[in-house]
Protein backbone atom coordinates (compact mmCIF):
# COMPACT_ATOMS: atom_id res chain seq x y z
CA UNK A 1 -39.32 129.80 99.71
CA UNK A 2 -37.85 127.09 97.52
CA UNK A 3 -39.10 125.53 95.51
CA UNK A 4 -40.01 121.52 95.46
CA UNK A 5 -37.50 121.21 92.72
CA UNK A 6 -35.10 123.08 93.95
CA UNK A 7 -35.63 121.32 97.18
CA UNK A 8 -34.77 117.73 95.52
CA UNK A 9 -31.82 119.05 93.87
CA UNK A 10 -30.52 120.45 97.37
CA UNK A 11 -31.16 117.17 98.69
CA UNK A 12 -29.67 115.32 95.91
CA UNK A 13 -26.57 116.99 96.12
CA UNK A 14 -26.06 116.77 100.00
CA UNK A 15 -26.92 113.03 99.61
CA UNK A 16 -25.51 111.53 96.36
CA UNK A 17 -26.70 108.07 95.75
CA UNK A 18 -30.03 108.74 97.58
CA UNK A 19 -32.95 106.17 96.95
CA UNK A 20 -35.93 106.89 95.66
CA UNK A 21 -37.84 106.44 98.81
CA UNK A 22 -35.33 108.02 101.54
CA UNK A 23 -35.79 111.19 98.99
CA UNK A 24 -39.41 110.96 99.08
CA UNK A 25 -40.01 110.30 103.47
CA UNK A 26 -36.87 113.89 103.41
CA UNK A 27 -39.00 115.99 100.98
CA UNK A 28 -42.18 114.57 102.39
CA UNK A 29 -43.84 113.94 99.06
CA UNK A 30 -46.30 110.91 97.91
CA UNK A 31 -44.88 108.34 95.18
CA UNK A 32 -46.58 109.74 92.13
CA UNK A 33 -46.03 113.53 92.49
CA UNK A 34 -41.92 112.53 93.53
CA UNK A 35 -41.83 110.86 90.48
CA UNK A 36 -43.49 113.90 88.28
CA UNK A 37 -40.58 115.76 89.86
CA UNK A 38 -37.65 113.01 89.12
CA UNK A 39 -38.54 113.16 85.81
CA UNK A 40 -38.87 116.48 85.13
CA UNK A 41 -35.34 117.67 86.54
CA UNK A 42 -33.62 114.42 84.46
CA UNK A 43 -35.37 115.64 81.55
CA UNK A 44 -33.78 119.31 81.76
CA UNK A 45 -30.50 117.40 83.11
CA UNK A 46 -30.24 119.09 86.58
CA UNK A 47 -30.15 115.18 87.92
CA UNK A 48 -28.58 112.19 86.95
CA UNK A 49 -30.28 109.04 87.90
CA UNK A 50 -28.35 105.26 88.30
CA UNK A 51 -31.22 102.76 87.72
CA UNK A 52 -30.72 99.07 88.38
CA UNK A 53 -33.03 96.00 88.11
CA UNK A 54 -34.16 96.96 91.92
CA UNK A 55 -33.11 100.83 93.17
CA UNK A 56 -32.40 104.26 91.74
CA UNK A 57 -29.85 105.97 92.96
CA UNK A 58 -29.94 109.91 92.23
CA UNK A 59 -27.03 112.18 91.51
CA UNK A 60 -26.08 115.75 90.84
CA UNK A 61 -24.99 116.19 87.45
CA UNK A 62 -21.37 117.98 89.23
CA UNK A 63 -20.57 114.80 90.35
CA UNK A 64 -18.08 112.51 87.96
CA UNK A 65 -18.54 108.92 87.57
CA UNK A 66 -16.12 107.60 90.06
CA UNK A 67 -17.07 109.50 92.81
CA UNK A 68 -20.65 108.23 92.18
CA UNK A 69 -19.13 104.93 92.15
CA UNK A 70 -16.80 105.40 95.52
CA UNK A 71 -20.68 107.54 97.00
CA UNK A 72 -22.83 104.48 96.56
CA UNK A 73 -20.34 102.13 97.87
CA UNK A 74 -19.92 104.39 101.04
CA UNK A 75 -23.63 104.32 101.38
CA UNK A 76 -23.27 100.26 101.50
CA UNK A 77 -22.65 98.70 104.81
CA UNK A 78 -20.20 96.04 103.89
CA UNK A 79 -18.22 98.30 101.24
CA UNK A 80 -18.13 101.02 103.80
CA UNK A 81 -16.50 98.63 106.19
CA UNK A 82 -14.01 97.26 103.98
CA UNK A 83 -13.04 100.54 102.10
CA UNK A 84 -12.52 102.12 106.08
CA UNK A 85 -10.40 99.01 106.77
CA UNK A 86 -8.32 99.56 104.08
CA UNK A 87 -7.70 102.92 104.54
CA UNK A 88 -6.70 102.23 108.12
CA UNK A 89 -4.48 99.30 107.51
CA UNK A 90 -2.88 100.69 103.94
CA UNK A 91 -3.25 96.32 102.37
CA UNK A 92 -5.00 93.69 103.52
CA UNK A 93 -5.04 90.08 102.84
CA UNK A 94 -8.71 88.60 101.95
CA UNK A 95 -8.85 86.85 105.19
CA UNK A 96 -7.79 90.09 107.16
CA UNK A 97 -10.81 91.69 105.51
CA UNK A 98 -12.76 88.94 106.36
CA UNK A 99 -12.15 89.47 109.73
CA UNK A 100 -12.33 93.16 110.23
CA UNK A 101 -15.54 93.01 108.26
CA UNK A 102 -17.36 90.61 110.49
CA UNK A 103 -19.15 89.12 107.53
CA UNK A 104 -19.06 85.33 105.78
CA UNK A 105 -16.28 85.16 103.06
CA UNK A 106 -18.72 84.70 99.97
CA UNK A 107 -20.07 87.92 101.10
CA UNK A 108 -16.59 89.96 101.78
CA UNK A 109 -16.07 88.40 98.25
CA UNK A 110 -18.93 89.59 96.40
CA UNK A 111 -18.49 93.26 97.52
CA UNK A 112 -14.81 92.82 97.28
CA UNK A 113 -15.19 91.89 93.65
CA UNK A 114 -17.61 94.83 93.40
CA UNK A 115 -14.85 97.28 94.45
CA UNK A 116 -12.49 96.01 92.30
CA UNK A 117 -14.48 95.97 89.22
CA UNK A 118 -15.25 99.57 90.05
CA UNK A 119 -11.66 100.34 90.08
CA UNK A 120 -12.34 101.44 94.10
CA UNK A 121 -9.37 98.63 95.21
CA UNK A 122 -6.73 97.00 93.39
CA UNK A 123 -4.87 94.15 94.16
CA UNK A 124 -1.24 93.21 94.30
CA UNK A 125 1.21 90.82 95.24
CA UNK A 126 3.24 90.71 98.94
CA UNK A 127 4.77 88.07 100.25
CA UNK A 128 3.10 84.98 97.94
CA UNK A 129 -0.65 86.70 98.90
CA UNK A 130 -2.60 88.54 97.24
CA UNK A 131 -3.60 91.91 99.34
CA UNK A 132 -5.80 94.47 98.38
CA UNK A 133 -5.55 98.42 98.80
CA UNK A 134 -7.48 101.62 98.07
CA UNK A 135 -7.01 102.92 94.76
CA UNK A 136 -7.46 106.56 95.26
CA UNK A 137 -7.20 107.27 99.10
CA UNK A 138 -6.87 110.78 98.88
CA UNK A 139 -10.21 111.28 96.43
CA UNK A 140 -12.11 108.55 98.96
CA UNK A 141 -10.93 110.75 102.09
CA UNK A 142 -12.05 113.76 100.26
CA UNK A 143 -15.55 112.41 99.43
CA UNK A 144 -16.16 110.73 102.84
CA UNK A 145 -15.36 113.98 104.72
CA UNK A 146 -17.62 115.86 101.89
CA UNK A 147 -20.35 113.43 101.83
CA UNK A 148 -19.95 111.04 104.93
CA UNK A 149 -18.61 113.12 108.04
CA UNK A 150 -20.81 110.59 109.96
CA UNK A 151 -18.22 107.74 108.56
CA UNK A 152 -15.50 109.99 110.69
CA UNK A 153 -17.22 110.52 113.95
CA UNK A 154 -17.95 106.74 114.18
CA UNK A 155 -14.63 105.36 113.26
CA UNK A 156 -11.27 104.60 115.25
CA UNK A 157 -8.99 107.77 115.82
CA UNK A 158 -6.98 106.63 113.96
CA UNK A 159 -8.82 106.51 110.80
CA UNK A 160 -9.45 110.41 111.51
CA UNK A 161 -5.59 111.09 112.10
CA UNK A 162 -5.16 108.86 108.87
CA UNK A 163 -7.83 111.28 107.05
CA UNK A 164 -6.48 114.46 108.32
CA UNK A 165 -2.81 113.55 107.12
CA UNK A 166 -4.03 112.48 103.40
């Protein structure tokens, strides 16, 4: 039988960028003894933990920075969308995200700027517009189909085809 640590660190590492919370209702512990735990396994350095004014977001200590970066932002709604329309359409225009997003433009921005500053998208010139494109396609391919599967099964065939060919 594993152990409860051992059982986090499982857990951690098949869902990078967990939340505290969704990793306490999987292991089916109360606040206070998930939190004995959490501290215990970053103290020996088995985890790494992302804390910010309002969440923690666990990782494995395997995982680099920037795919702990491109994780979190897949387990984001309106990142997940954009980064998936990118990677179907190659660039974009901010208004083409806009649309294939479904969301107002000060939001597209704000997550938009988020990806960028995380060096997820970069920008470029075509045609007088700015457009915007994956960085790393092949390393975000490689982490949804390691980490996200789910992204697959629910997107267009042609994202999968895309996938498969990277």
């Amino acid at each position: 039988m594993e152990s409860r640590e051992e059982l986090i660190i499982f857990e951690i590492k098949r869902n990078p960028g967990i939340r505290f919370r969704e990793l306490m209702k999987i292991i089916g512990v109360k606040n206070g003894i998930m939190s004995y735990y959490i501290r215990k396994l970053e103290a020996t350095g088995d985890i790494r933990i992302e804390r910010t004014p309002r969440v923690s977001r666990f990782y494995s200590c395997d995982l680099s920075e920037e795919e702990s970066k491109l994780v979190k932002r897949l387990r984001q709604e309106t990142p997940k969308r954009l980064l998936i329309s990118l990677i179907e359409n190659n660039t974009l225009t901010f208004q083409e995200l806009v649309q294939n997003v479904r969301k107002a433009p000060s939001t597209t921005s704000f997550y938009l700027k988020q990806l960028i500053s995380d060096n997820i998208i970069v920008t470029s010139r075509s045609d007088f517009k700015t457009v915007y494109s994956v960085s790393e396609k092949k390393r975000l391919a490689n982490l949804i189909e390691e980490y996200h599967p789910d992204i697959i099964e629910q997107a267009s065939d042609n994202l999968s085809d895309i996938i498969e060919s990277l």
